[in-house]
Protein backbone atom coordinates (compact mmCIF):
# COMPACT_ATOMS: atom_id res chain seq x y z
CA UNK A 1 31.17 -75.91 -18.62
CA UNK A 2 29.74 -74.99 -22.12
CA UNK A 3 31.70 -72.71 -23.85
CA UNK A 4 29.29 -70.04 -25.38
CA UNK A 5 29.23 -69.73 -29.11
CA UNK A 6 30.31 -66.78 -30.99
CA UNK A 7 29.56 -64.89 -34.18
CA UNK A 8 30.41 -61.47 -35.97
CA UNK A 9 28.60 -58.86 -36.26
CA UNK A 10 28.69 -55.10 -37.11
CA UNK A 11 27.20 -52.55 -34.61
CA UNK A 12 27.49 -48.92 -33.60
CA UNK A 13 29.04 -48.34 -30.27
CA UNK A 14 27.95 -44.53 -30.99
CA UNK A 15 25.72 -43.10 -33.85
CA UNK A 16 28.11 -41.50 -36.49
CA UNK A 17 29.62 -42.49 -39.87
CA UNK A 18 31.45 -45.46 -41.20
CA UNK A 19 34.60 -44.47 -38.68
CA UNK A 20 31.80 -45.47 -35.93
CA UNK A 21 31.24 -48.58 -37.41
CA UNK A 22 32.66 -51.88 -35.16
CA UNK A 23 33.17 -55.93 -36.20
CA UNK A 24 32.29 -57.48 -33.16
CA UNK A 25 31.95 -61.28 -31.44
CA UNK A 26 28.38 -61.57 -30.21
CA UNK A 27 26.98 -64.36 -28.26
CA UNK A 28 24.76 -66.23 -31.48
CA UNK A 29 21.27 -65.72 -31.30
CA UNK A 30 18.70 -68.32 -30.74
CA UNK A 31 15.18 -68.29 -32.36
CA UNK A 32 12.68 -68.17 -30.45
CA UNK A 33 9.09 -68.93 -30.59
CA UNK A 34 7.85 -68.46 -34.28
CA UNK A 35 10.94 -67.15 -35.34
CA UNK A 36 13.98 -68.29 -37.87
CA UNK A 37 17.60 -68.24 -37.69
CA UNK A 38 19.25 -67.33 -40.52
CA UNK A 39 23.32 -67.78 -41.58
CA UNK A 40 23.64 -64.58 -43.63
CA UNK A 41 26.21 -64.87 -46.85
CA UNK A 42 25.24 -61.47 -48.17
CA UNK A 43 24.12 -57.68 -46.99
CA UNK A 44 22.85 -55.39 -49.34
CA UNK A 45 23.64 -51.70 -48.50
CA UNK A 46 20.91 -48.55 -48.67
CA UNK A 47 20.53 -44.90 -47.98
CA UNK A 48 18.49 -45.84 -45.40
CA UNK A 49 21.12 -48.19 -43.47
CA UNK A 50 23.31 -45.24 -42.58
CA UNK A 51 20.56 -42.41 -42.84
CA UNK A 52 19.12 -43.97 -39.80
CA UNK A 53 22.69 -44.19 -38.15
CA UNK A 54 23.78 -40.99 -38.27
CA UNK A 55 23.38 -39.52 -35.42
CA UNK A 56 20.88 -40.06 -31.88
CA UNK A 57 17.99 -37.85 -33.14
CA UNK A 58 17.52 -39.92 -36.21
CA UNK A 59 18.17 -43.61 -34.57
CA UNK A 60 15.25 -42.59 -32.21
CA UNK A 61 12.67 -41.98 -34.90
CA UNK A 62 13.59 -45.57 -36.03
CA UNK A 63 13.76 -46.93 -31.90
CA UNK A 64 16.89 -47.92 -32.40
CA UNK A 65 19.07 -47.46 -29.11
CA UNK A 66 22.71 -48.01 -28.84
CA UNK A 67 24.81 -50.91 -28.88
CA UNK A 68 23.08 -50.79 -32.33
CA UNK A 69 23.42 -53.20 -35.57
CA UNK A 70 23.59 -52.20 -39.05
CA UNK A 71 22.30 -52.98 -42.30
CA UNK A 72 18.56 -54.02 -43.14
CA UNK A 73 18.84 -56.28 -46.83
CA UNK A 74 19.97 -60.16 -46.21
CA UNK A 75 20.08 -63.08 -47.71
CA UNK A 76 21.10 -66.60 -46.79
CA UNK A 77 20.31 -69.79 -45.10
CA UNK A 78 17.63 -70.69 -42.64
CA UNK A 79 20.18 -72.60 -39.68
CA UNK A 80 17.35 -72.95 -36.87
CA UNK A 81 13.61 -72.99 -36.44
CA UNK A 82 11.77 -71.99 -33.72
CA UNK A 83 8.70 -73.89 -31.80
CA UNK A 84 5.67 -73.03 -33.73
CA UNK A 85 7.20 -72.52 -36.90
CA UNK A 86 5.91 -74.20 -40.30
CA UNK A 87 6.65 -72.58 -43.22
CA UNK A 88 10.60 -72.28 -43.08
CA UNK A 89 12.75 -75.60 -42.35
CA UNK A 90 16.57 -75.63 -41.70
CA UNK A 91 18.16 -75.58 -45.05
CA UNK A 92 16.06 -73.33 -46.91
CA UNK A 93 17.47 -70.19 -48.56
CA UNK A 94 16.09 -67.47 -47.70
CA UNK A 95 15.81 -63.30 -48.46
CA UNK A 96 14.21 -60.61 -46.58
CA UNK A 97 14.72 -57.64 -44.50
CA UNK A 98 15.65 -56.59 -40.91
CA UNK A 99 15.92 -53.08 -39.45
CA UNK A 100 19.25 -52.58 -38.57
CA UNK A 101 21.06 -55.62 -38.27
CA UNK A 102 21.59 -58.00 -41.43
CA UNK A 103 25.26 -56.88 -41.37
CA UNK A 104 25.87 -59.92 -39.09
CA UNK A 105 26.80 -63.71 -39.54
CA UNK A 106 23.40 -64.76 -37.70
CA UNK A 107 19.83 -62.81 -38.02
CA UNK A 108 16.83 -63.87 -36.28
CA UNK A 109 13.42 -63.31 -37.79
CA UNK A 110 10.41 -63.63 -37.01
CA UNK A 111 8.08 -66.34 -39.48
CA UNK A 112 5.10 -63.54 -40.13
CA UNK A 113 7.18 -59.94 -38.81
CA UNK A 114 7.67 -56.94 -41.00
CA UNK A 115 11.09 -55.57 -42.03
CA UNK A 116 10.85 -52.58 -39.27
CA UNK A 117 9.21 -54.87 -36.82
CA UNK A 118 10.68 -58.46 -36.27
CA UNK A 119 12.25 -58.82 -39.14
CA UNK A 120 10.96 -60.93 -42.79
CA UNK A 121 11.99 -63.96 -44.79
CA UNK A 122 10.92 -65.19 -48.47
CA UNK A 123 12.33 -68.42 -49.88
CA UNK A 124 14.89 -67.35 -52.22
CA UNK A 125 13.86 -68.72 -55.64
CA UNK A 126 16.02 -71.50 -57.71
CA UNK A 127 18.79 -69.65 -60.08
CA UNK A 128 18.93 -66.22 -57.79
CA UNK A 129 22.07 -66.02 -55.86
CA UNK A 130 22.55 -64.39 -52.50
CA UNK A 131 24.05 -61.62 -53.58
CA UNK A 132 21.06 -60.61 -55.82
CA UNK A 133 18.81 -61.80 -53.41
CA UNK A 134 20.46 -59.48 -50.82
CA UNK A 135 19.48 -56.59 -52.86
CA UNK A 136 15.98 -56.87 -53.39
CA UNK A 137 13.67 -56.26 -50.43
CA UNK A 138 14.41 -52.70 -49.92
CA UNK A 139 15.06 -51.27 -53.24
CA UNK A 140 12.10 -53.75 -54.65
CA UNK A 141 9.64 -52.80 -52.25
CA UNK A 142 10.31 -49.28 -52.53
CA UNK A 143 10.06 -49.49 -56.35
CA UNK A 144 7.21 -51.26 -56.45
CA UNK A 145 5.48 -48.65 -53.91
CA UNK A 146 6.33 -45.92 -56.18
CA UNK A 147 4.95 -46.91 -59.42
CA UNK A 148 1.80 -48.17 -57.44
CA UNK A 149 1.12 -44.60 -56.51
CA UNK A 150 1.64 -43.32 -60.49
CA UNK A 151 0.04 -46.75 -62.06
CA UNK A 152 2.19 -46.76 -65.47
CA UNK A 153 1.30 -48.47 -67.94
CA UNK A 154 1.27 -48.73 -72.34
CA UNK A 155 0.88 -45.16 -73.18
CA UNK A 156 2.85 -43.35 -70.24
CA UNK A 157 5.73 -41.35 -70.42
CA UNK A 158 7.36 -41.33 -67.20
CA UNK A 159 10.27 -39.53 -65.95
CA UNK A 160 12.66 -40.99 -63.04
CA UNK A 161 14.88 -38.98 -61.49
CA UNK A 162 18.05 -41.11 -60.02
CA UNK A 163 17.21 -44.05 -62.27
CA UNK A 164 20.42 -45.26 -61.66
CA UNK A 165 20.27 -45.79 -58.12
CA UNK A 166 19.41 -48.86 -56.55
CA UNK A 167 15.13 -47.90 -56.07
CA UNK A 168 16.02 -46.95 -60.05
CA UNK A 169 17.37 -49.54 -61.29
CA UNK A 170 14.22 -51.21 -60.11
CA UNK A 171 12.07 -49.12 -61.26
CA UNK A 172 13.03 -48.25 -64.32
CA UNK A 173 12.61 -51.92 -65.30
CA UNK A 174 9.49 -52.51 -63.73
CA UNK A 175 7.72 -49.40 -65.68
CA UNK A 176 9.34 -51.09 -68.85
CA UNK A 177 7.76 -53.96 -68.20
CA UNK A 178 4.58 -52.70 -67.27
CA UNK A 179 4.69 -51.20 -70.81
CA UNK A 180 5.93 -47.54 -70.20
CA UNK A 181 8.17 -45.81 -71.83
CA UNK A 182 11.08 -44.38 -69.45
CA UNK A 183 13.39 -41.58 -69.11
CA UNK A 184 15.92 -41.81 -66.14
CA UNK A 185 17.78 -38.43 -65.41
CA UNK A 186 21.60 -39.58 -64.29
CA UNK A 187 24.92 -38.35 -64.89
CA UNK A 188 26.85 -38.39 -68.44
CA UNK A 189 28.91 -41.49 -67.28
CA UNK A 190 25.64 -43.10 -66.64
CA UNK A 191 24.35 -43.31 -70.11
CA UNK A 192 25.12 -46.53 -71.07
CA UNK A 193 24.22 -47.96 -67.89
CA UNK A 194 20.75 -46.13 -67.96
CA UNK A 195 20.02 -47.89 -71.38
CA UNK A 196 20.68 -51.38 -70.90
CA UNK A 197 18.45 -51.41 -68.20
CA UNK A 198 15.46 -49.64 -70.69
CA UNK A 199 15.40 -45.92 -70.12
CA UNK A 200 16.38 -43.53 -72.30
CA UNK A 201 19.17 -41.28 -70.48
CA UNK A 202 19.16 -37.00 -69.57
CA UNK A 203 21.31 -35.20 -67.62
CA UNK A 204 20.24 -33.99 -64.42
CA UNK A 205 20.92 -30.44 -63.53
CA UNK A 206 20.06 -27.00 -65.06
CA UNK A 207 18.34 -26.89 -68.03
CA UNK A 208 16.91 -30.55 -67.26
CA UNK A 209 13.05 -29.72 -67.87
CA UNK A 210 14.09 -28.35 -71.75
CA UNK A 211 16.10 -31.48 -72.26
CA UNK A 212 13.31 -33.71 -71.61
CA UNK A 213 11.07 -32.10 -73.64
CA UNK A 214 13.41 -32.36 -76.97
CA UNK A 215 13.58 -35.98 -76.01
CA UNK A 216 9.22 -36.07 -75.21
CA UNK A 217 7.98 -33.21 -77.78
CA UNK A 218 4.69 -34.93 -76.54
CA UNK A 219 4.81 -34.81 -72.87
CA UNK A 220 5.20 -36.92 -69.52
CA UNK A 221 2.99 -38.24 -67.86
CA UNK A 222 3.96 -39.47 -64.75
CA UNK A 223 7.28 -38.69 -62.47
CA UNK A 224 9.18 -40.59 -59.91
CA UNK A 225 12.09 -38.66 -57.76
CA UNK A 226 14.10 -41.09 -56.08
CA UNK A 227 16.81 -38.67 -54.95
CA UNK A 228 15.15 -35.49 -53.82
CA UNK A 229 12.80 -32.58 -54.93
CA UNK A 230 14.12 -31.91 -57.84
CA UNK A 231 12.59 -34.40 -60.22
CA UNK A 232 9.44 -33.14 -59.11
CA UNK A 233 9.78 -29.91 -59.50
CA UNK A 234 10.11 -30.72 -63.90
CA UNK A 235 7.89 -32.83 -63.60
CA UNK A 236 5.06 -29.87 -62.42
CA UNK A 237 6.86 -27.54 -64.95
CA UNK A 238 6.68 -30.45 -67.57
CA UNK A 239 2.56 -29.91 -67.03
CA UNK A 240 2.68 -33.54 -64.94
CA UNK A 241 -0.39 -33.68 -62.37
CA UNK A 242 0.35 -33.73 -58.95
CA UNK A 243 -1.42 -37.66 -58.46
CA UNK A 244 0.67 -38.74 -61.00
CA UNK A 245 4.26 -37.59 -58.87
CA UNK A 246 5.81 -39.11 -56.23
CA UNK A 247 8.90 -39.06 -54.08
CA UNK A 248 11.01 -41.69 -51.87
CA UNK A 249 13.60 -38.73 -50.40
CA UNK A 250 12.11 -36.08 -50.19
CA UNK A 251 8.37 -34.44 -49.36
CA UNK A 252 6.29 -32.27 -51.29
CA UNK A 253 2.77 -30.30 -50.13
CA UNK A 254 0.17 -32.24 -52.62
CA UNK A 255 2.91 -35.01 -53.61
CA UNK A 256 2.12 -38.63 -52.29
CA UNK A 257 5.67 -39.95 -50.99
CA UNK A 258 5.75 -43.92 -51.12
CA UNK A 259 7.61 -46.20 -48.72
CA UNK A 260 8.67 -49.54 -49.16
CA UNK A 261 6.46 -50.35 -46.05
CA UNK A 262 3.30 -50.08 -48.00
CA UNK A 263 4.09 -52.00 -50.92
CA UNK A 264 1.42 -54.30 -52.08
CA UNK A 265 1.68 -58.20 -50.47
CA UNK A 266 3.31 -60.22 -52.47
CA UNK A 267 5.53 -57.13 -54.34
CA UNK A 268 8.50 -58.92 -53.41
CA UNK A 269 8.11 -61.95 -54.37
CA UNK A 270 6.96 -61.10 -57.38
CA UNK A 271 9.97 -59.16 -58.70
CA UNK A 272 12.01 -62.28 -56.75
CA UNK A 273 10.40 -64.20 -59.50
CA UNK A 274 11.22 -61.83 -62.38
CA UNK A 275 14.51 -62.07 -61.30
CA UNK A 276 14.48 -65.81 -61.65
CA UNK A 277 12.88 -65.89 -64.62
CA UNK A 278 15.62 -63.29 -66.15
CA UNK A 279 12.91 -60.55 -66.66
CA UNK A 280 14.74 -58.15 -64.14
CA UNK A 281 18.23 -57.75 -63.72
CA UNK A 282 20.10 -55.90 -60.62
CA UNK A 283 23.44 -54.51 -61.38
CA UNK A 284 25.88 -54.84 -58.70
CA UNK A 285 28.30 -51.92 -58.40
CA UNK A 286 30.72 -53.64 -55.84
CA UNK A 287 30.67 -56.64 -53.27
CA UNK A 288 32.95 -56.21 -50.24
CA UNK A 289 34.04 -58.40 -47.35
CA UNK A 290 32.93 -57.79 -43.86
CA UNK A 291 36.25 -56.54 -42.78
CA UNK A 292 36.17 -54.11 -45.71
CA UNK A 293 32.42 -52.55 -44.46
CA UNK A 294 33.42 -48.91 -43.89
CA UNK A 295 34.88 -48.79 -47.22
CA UNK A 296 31.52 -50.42 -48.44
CA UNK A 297 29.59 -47.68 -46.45
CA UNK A 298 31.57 -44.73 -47.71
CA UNK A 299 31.08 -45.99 -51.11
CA UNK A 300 27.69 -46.32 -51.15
CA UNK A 301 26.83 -43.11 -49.12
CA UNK A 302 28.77 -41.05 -51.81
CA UNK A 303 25.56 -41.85 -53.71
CA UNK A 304 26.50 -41.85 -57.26
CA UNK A 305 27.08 -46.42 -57.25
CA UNK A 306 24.64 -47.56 -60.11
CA UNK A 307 23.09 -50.00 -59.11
CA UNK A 308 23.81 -52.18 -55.64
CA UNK A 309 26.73 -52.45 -52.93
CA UNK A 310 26.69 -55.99 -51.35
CA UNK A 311 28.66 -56.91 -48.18
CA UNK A 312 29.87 -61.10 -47.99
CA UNK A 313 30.24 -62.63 -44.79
C-alpha cells in the first residue's frame, strides 16, 4: 500500500491572529489540468495576508472558508506540470501570487489564473533570488497601480505617505525612475532608509502639511497614501487635485483607490526585470523560518518594518 506523501503547511483552524496560526502535514497537492506545482523556498508577508484573516466577516469577502491557508507572495521552483501545460517545465523558477496559501512547502497554480483566482506564476529572472522574488507581486503590483492612476513623471512633485512600507518602497523608486521627484512621509528613524531608496524624508503627524511645504515652496503635484487617509487629506490642503490622489488603505469620496488587481499586464514583470537589472532594490527587514511564522506575523502587522518580511521554508 502507497504511503501518502506529506508536506507543511500553515493554515487557520479559526480566523484570529498569529496565536491562530497552525504548521501542519497536508497530503501534497497534485496539479491538475493546466496547472503548476511549485516547491516554495520563500513567502513574502503583507497587510493583506492577515487583514483577510482576522476574523469570519472579513475571510468571507475574500471566499475564504476555514481550514484556511495563509500568505499570498511566493517564490520557488516549478516541481510538476500539469496536462495541457506549455509555458512552465519542471525546473523553472518561478514568482507569483496565491490568495491565501503560499505559506506552504507545495502551491499549485494555475498556468493563466490570477492571484485571487487560481493562483499566478512568472519565471523568476537570472540574478533575483527567492527571497526578493517573494516580495514582489503584491507590493509591485500595487505600486505600479498607484502611480498608474497619478501618471508621474519629469516635472512632478509627489508626496507618498508610508514610503517606507513595502507598496513604498516600491513606489517611491518607481516615481524616481519615472523622473519624479519624491517625498515619503515616515518616522524620524526612517530617514536614512527613506533616502537611499530616492525620496526625500518628513515626518508624519501634526504639522505634516507645513513641513512639506518648507521642503516644496513650489507645490505637489500628485499624492499617494499607502497607509490610510491621512496623506490625502495634505495632499487636498497642499492644493493637490483630487485625479491626481490616490489611496491603497483607505477610501475617499472623489479619490480613485488602486488595487494591485488592476495593474497594467506585464507590471510585474517589468519591475522583475528592474530588479535584475539592479534598477530597483527591495529592502528586506527580516527573513524567518517557518517554525518562527507567528513571530514573522506579529512583526510585520506592527506595521512600522521598512521594507519586506520573508518567511523560508
Amino acid at each position: 500500500m502507497d504511503v501518502e506523501e506529506l508536506s507543511r503547511a500553515v493554515q487557520f483552524e479559526s480566523f484570529g491572529g498569529p496565536e491562530a496560526l497552525r504548521i501542519r502535514e497536508v497530503p501534497v497537492p497534485r496539479a491538475g489540468a493546466g496547472q503548476i506545482r511549485v516547491r516554495v523556498v520563500a513567502a513574502g508577508l503583507n497587510p493583506m495576508d492577515w487583514f483577510m484573516t482576522s476574523d469570519a466577516e472579513t475571510a468571507a469577502r475574500f471566499g475564504l472558508t476555514l481550514p484556511c491557508g495563509f500568505g499570498t507572495d511566493y517564490a520557488g521552483v516549478v516541481d510538476q506540470v500539469g496536462d495541457g501545460v506549455s509555458g512552465f517545465a519542471v525546473g523553472d523558477r518561478v514568482f507569483g501570487g496565491a490568495l491565501s496559501r503560499t505559506v506552504a512547502d507545495h502551491v499549485v497554480v494555475d498556468e493563466a489564473g490570477t492571484i485571487a483566482v487560481g493562483g499566478q506564476a512568472h519565471r523568476t529572472p537570472d540574478g533575483v533570488d527567492d527571497r526578493t522574488a517573494a516580495t514582489l507581486a503584491i507590493a509591485g503590483c500595487t505600486a505600479a497601480a498607484a502611480l498608474a492612476v497619478v501618471n508621474p513623471g519629469p516635472g512632478d512633485t509627489v508626496l507618498i505617505g508610508g514610503a517606507g512600507g513595502g507598496v513604498g518602497v516600491f513606489a517611491v523608486q518607481l516615481a524616481r525612475l519615472a523622473g519624479a521627484r519624491v517625498i515619503g512621509t515616515g518616522s524620524a528613524s526612517s530617514a536614512d532608509a527613506l533616502r537611499s531608496l530616492g525620496a526625500e524624508p518628513v515626518a508624519y503627524g501634526e504639522g505634516l502639511v507645513d513641513r512639506v511645504r518648507a521642503l516644496a515652496p513650489d507645490g505637489v503635484t500628485a499624492a499617494l497614501d499607502l497607509h490610510g487617509t491621512d496623506t490625502v487629506a495634505a495632499a487636498r490642503e497642499l492644493g493637490v487635485p483630487d485625479g491626481r490622489i490616490t489611496t491603497i488603505a483607505g477610501l475617499v469620496d472623489g479619490i480613485t483607490s488602486a488595487n494591485g488587481a488592476n495593474a497594467a499586464p506585464g507590471a510585474i514583470e517589468e519591475i522583475a526585470g528592474l530588479v535584475a537589472a539592479g534598477r530597483l532594490r527591495v529592502p528586506i527587514e527580516a527573513t524567518f523560518p517557518v517554525e518562527r511564522i507567528r513571530d514573522a506575523v506579529e512583526l510585520q502587522a506592527g506595521r512600522h518594518v521598512r521594507g519586506k518580511v520573508v518567511v523560508d521554508l
